[in-house]
PDB file of N, CA and C in Angstrom:
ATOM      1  N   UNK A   1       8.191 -21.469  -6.122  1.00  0.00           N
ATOM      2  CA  UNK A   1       7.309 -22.290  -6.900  1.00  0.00           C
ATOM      3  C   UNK A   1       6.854 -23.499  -6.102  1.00  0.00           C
ATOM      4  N   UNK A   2       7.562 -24.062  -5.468  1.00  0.00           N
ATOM      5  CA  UNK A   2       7.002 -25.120  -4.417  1.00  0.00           C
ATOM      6  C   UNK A   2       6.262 -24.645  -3.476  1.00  0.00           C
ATOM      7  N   UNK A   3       5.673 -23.306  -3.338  1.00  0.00           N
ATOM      8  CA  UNK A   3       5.138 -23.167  -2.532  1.00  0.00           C
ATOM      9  C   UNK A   3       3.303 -22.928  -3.080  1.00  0.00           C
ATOM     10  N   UNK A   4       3.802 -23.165  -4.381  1.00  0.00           N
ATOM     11  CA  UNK A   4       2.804 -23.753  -5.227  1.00  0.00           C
ATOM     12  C   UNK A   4       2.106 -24.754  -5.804  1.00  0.00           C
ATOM     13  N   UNK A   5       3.060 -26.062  -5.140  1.00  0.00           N
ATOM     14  CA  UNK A   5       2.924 -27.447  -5.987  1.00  0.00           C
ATOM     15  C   UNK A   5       3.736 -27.707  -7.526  1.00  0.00           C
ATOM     16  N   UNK A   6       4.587 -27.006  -7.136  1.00  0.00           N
ATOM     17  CA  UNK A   6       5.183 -26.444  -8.892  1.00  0.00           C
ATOM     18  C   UNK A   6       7.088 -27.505  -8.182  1.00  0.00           C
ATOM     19  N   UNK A   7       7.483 -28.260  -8.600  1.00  0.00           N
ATOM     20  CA  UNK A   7       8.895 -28.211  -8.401  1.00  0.00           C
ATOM     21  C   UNK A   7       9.745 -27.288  -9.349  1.00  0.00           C
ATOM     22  N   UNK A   8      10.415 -26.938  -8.561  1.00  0.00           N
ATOM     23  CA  UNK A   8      11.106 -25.566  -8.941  1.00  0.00           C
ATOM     24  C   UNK A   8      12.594 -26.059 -10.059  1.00  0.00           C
ATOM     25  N   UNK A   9      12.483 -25.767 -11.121  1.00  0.00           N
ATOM     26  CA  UNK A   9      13.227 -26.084 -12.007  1.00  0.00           C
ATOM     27  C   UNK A   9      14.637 -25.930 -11.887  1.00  0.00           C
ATOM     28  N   UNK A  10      15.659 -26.812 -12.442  1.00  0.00           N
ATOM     29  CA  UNK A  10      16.770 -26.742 -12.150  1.00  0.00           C
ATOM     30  C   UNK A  10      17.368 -25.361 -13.250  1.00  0.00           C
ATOM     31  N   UNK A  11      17.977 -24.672 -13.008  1.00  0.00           N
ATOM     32  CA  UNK A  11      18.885 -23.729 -13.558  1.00  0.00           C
ATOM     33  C   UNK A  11      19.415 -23.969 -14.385  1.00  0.00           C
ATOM     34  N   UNK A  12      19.771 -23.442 -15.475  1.00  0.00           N
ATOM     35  CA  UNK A  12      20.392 -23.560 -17.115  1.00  0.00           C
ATOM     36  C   UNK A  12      21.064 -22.387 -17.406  1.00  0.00           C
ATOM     37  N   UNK A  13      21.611 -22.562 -18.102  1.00  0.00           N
ATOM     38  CA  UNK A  13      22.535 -21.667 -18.542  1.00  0.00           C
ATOM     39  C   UNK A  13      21.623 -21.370 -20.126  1.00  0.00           C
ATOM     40  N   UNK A  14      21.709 -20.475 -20.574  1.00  0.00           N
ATOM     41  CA  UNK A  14      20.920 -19.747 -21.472  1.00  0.00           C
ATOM     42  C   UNK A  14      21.126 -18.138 -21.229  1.00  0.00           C
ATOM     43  N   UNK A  15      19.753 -17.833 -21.974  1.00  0.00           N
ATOM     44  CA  UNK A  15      20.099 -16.231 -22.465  1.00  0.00           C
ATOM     45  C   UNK A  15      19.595 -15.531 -20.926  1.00  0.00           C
ATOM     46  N   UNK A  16      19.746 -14.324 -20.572  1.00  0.00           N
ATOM     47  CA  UNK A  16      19.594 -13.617 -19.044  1.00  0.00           C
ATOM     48  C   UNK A  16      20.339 -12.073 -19.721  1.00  0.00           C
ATOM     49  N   UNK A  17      19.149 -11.270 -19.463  1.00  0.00           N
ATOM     50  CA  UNK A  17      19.077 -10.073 -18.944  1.00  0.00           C
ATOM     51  C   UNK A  17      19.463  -8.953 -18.505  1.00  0.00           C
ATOM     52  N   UNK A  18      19.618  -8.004 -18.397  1.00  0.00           N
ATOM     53  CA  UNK A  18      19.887  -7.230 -16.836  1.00  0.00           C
ATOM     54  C   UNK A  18      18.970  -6.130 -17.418  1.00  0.00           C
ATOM     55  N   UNK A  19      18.639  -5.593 -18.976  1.00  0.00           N
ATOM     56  CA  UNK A  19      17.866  -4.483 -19.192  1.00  0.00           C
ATOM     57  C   UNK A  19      16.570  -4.628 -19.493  1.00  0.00           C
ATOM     58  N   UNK A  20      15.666  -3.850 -18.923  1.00  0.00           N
ATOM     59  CA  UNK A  20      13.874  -4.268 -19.062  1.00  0.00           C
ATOM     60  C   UNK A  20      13.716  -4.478 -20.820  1.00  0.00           C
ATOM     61  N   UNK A  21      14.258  -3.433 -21.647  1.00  0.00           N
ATOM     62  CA  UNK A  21      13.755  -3.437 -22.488  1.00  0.00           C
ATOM     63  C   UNK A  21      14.118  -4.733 -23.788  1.00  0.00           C
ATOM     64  N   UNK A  22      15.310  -4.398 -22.925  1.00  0.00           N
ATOM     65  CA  UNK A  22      16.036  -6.311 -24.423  1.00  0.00           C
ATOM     66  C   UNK A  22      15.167  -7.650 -23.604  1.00  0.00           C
ATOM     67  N   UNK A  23      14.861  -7.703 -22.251  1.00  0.00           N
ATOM     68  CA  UNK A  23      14.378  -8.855 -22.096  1.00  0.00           C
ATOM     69  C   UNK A  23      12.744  -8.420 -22.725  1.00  0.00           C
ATOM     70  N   UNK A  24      12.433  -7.272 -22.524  1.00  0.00           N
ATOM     71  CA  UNK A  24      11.038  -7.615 -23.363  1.00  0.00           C
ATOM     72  C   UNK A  24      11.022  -7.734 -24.543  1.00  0.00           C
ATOM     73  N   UNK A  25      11.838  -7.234 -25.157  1.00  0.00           N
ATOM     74  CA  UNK A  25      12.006  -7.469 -26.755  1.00  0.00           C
ATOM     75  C   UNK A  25      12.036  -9.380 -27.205  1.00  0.00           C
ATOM     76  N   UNK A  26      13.251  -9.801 -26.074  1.00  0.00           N
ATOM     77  CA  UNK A  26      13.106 -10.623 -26.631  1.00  0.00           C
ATOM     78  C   UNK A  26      11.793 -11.853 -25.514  1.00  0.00           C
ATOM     79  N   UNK A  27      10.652 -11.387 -24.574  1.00  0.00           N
ATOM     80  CA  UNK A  27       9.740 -12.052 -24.852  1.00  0.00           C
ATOM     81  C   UNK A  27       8.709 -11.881 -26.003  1.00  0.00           C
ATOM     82  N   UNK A  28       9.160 -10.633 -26.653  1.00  0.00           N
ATOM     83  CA  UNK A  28       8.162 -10.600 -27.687  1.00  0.00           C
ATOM     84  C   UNK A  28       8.487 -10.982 -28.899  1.00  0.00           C
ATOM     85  N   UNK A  29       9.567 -11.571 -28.979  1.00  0.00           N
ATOM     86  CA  UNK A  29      10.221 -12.157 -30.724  1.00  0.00           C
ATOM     87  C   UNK A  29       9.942 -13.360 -29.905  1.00  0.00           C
ATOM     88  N   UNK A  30       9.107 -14.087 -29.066  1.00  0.00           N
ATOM     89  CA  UNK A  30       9.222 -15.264 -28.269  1.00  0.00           C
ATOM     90  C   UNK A  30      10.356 -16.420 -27.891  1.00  0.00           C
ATOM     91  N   UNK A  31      11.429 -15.544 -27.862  1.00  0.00           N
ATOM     92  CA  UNK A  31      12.380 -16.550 -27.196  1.00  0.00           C
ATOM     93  C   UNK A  31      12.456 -16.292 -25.348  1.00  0.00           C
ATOM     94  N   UNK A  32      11.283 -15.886 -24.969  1.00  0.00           N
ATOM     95  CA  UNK A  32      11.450 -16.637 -23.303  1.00  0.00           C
ATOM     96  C   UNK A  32      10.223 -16.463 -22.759  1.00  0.00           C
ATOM     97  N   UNK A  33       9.602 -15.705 -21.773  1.00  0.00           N
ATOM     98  CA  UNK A  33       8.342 -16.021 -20.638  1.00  0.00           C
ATOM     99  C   UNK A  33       8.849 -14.572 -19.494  1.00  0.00           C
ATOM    100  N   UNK A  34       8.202 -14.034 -19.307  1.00  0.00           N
ATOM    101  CA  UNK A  34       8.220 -13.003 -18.074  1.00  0.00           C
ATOM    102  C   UNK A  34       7.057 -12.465 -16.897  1.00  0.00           C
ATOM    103  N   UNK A  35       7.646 -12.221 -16.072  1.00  0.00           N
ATOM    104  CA  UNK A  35       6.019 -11.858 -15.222  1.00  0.00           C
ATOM    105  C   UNK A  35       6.299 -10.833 -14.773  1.00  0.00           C
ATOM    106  N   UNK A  36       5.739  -9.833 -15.180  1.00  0.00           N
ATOM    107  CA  UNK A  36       6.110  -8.546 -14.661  1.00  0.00           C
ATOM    108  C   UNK A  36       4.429  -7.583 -14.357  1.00  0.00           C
ATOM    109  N   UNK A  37       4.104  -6.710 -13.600  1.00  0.00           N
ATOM    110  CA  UNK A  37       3.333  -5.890 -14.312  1.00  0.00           C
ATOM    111  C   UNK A  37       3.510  -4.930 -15.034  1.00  0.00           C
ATOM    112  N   UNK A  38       4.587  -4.592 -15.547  1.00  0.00           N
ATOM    113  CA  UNK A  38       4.968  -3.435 -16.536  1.00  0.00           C
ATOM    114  C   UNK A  38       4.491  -4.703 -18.247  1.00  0.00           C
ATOM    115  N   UNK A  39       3.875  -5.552 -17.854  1.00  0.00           N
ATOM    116  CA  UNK A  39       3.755  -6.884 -19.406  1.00  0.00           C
ATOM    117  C   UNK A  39       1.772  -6.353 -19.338  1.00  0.00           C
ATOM    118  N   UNK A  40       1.025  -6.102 -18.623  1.00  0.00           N
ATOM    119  CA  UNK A  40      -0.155  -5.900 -18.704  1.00  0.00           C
ATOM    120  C   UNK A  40      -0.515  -5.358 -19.986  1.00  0.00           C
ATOM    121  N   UNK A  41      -0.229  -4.369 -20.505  1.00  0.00           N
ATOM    122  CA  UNK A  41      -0.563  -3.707 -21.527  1.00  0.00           C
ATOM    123  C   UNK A  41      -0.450  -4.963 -22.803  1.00  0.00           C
ATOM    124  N   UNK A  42       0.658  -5.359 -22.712  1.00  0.00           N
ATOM    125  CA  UNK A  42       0.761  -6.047 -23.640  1.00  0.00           C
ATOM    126  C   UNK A  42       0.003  -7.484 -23.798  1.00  0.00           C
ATOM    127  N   UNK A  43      -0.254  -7.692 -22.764  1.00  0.00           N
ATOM    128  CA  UNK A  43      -1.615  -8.759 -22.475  1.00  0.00           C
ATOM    129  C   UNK A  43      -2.799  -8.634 -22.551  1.00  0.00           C
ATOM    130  N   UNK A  44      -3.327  -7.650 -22.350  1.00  0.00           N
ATOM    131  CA  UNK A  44      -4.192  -6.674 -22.375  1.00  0.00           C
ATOM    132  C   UNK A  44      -4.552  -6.488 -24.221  1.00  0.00           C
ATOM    133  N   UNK A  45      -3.701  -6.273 -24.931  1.00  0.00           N
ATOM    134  CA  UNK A  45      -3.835  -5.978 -26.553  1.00  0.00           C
ATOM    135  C   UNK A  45      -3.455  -7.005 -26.936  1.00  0.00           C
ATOM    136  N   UNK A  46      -3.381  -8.346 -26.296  1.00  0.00           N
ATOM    137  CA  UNK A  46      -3.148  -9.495 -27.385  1.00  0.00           C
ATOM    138  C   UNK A  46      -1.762  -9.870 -27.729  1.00  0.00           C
ATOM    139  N   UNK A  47      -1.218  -8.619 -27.830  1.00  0.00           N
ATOM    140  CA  UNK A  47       0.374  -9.220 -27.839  1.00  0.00           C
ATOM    141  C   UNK A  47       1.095 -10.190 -27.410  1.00  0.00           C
ATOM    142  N   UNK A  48       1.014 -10.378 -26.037  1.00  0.00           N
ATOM    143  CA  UNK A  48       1.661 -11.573 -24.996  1.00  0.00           C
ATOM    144  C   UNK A  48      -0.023 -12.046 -24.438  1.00  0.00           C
ATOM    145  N   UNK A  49       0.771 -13.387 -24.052  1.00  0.00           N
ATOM    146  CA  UNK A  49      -0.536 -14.381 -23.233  1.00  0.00           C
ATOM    147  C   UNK A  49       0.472 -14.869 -22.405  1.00  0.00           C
ATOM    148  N   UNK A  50      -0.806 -14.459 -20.984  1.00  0.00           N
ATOM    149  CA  UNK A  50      -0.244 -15.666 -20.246  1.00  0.00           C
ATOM    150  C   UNK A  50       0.240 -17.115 -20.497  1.00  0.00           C
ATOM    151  N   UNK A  51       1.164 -17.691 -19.513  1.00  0.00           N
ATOM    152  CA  UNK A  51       1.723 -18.536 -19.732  1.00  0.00           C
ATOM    153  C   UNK A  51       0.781 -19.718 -18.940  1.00  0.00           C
ATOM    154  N   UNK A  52       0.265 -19.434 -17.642  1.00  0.00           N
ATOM    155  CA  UNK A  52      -0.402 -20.017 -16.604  1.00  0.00           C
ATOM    156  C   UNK A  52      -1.191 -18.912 -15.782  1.00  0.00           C
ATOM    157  N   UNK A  53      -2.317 -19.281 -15.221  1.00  0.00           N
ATOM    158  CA  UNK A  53      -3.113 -18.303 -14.692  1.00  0.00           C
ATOM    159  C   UNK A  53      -2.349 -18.322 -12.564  1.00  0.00           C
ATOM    160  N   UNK A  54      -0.928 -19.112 -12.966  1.00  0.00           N
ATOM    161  CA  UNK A  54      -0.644 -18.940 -11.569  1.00  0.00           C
ATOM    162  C   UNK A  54       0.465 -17.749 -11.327  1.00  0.00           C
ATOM    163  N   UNK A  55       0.488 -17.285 -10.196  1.00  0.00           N
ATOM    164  CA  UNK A  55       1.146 -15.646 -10.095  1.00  0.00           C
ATOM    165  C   UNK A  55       1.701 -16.303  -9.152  1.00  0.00           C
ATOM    166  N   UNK A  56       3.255 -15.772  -9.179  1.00  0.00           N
ATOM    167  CA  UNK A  56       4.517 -16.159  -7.978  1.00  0.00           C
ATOM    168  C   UNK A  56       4.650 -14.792  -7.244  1.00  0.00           C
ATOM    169  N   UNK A  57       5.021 -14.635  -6.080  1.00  0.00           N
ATOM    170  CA  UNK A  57       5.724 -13.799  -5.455  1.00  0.00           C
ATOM    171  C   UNK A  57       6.971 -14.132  -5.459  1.00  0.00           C
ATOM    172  N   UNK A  58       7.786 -13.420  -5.273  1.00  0.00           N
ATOM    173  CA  UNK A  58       9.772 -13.422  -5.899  1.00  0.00           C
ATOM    174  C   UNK A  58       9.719 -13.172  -4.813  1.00  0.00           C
ATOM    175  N   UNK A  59       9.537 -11.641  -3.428  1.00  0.00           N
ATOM    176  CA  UNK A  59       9.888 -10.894  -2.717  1.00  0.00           C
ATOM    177  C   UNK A  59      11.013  -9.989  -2.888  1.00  0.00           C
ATOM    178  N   UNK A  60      11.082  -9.908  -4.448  1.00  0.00           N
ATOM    179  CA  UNK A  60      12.403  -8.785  -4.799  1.00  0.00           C
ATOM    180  C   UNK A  60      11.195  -7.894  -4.730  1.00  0.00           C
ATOM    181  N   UNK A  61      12.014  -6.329  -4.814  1.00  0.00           N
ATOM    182  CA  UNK A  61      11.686  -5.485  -4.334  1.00  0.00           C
ATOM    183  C   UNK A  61      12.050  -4.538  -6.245  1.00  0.00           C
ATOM    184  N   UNK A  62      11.782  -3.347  -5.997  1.00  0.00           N
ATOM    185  CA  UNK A  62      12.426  -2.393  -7.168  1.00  0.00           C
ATOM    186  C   UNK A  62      12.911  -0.931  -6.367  1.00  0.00           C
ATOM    187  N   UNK A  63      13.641  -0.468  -6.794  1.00  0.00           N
ATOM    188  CA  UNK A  63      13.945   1.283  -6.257  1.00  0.00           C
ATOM    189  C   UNK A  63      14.229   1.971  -7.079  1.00  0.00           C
ATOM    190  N   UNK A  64      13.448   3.229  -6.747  1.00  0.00           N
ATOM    191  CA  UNK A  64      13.667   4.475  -7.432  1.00  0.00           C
ATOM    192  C   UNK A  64      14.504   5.395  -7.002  1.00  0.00           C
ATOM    193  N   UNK A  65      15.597   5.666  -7.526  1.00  0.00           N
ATOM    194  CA  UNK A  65      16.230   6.989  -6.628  1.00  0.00           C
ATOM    195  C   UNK A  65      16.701   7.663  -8.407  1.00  0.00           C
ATOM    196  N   UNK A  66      16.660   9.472  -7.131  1.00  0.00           N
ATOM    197  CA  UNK A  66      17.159  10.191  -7.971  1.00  0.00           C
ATOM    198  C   UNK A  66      18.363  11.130  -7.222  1.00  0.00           C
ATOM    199  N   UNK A  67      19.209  11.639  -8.426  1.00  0.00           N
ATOM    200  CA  UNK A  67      20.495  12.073  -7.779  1.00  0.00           C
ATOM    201  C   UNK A  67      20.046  13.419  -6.747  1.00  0.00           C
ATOM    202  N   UNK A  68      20.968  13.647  -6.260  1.00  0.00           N
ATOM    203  CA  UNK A  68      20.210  15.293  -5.566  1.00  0.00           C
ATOM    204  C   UNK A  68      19.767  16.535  -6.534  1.00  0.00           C
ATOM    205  N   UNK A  69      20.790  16.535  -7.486  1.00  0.00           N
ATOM    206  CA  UNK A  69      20.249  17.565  -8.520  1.00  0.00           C
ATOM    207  C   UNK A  69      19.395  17.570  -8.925  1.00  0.00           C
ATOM    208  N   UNK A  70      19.119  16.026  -9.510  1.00  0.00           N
ATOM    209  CA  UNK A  70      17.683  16.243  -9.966  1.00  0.00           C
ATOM    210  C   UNK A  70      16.476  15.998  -8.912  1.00  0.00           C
ATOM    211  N   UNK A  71      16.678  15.435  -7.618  1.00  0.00           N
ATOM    212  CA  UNK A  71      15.644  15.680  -7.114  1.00  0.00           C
ATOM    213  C   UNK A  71      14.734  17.056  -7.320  1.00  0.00           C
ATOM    214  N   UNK A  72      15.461  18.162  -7.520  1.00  0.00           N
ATOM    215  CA  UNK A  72      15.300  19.415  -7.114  1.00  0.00           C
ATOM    216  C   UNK A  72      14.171  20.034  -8.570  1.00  0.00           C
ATOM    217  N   UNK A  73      14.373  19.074  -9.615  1.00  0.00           N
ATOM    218  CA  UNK A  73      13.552  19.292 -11.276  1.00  0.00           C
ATOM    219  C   UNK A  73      12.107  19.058 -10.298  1.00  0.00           C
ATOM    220  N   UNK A  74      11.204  19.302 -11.220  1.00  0.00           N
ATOM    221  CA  UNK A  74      10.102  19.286 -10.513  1.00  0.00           C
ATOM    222  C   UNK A  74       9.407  17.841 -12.074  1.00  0.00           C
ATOM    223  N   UNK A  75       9.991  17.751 -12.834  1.00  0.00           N
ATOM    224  CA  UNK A  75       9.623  16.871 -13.783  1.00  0.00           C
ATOM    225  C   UNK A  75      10.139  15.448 -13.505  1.00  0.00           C
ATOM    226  N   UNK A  76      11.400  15.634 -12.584  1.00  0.00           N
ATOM    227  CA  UNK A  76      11.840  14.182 -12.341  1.00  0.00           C
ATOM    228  C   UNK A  76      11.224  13.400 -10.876  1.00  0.00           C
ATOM    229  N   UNK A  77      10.831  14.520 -10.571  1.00  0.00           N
ATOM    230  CA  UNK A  77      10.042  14.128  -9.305  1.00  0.00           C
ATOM    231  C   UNK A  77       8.542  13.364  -9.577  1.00  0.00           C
ATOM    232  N   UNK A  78       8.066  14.453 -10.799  1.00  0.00           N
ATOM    233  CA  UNK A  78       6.921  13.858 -11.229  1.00  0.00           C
ATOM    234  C   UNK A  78       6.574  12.679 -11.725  1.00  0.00           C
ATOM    235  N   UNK A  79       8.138  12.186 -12.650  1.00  0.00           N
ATOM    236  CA  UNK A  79       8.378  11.142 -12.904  1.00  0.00           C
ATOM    237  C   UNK A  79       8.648   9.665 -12.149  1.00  0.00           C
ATOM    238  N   UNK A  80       9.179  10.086 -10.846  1.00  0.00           N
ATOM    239  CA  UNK A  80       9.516   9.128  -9.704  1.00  0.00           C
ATOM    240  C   UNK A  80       8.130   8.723  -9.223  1.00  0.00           C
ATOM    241  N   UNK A  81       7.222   9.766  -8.693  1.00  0.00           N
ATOM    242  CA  UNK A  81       5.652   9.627  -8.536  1.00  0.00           C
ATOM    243  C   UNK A  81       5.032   8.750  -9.385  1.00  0.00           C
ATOM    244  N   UNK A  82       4.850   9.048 -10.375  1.00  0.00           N
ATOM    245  CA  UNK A  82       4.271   8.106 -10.964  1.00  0.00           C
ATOM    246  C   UNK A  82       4.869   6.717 -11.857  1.00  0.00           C
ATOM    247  N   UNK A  83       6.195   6.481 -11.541  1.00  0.00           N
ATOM    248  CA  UNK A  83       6.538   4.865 -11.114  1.00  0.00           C
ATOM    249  C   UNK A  83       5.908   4.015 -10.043  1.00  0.00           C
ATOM    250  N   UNK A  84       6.076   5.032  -8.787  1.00  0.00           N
ATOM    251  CA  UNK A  84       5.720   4.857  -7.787  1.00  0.00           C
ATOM    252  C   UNK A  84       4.170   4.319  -7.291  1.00  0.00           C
ATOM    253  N   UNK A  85       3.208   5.319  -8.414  1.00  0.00           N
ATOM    254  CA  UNK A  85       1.923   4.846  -8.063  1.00  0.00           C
ATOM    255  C   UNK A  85       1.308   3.663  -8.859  1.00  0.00           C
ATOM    256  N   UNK A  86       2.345   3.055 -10.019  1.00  0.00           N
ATOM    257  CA  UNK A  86       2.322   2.416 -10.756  1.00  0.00           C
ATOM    258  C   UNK A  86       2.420   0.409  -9.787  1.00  0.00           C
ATOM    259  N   UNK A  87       3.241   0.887  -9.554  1.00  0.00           N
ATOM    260  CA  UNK A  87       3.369  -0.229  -8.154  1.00  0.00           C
ATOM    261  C   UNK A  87       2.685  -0.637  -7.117  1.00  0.00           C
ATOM    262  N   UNK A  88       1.831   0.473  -6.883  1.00  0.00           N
ATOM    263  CA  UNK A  88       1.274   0.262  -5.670  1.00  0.00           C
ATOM    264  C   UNK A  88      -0.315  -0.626  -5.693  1.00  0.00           C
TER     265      UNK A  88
END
C-alpha cells in the first residue's frame, strides 16, 4: 500500500479466513472488504461495490493441483483448465 501513497495499516486482531466461501459470505452480510477477481460478478450485478477505484498487487500467487488419479478424469482436468484460464 505504500507503494501507493496509502500508509499501510497496523494489524488487528479480528475476524480472518482461510475458506473462499465464508470470507465471501461474510463480505456480503458486510462485515469486511475483499479484492479478489473471483468478486467481479458480484460487482458487476450490484451486489458488492468497490471500496476504492485503487487495485494492489499482493504478489501471492494461487495453485491448482490435482492428485494423480484424478489427473487421469478427463472432467477434472477440464476443471483445472478452466480455473486456469480464469486467471490469466
Amino acid at each position: 500500500m505504500g507503494s501507493k501513497g496509502l500508509a499501510t495499516p497496523e494489524r488487528r486482531s479480528g475476524q480472518s479466513f482461510n475458506s473462499y466461501i465464508v470470507c465471501l459470505q461474510a463480505i456480503l452480510n458486510g462485515d469486511g472488504i475483499g479484492g479478489d477477481f473471483l468478486l467481479d460478478d458480484y460487482i458487476a450485478s450490484g451486489r458488492l461495490q468497490r471500496a476504492s477505484s485503487l487495485r494492489l498487487e499482493t504478489r501471492r500467487g494461487y495453485f491448482c493441483c490435482l492428485q494423480e488419479q484424478a489427473a487421469e478424469k478427463p472432467e477434472a482436468r477440464f476443471f483445472m483448465d478452466w480455473v486456469c484460464q480464469l486467471v490469466k
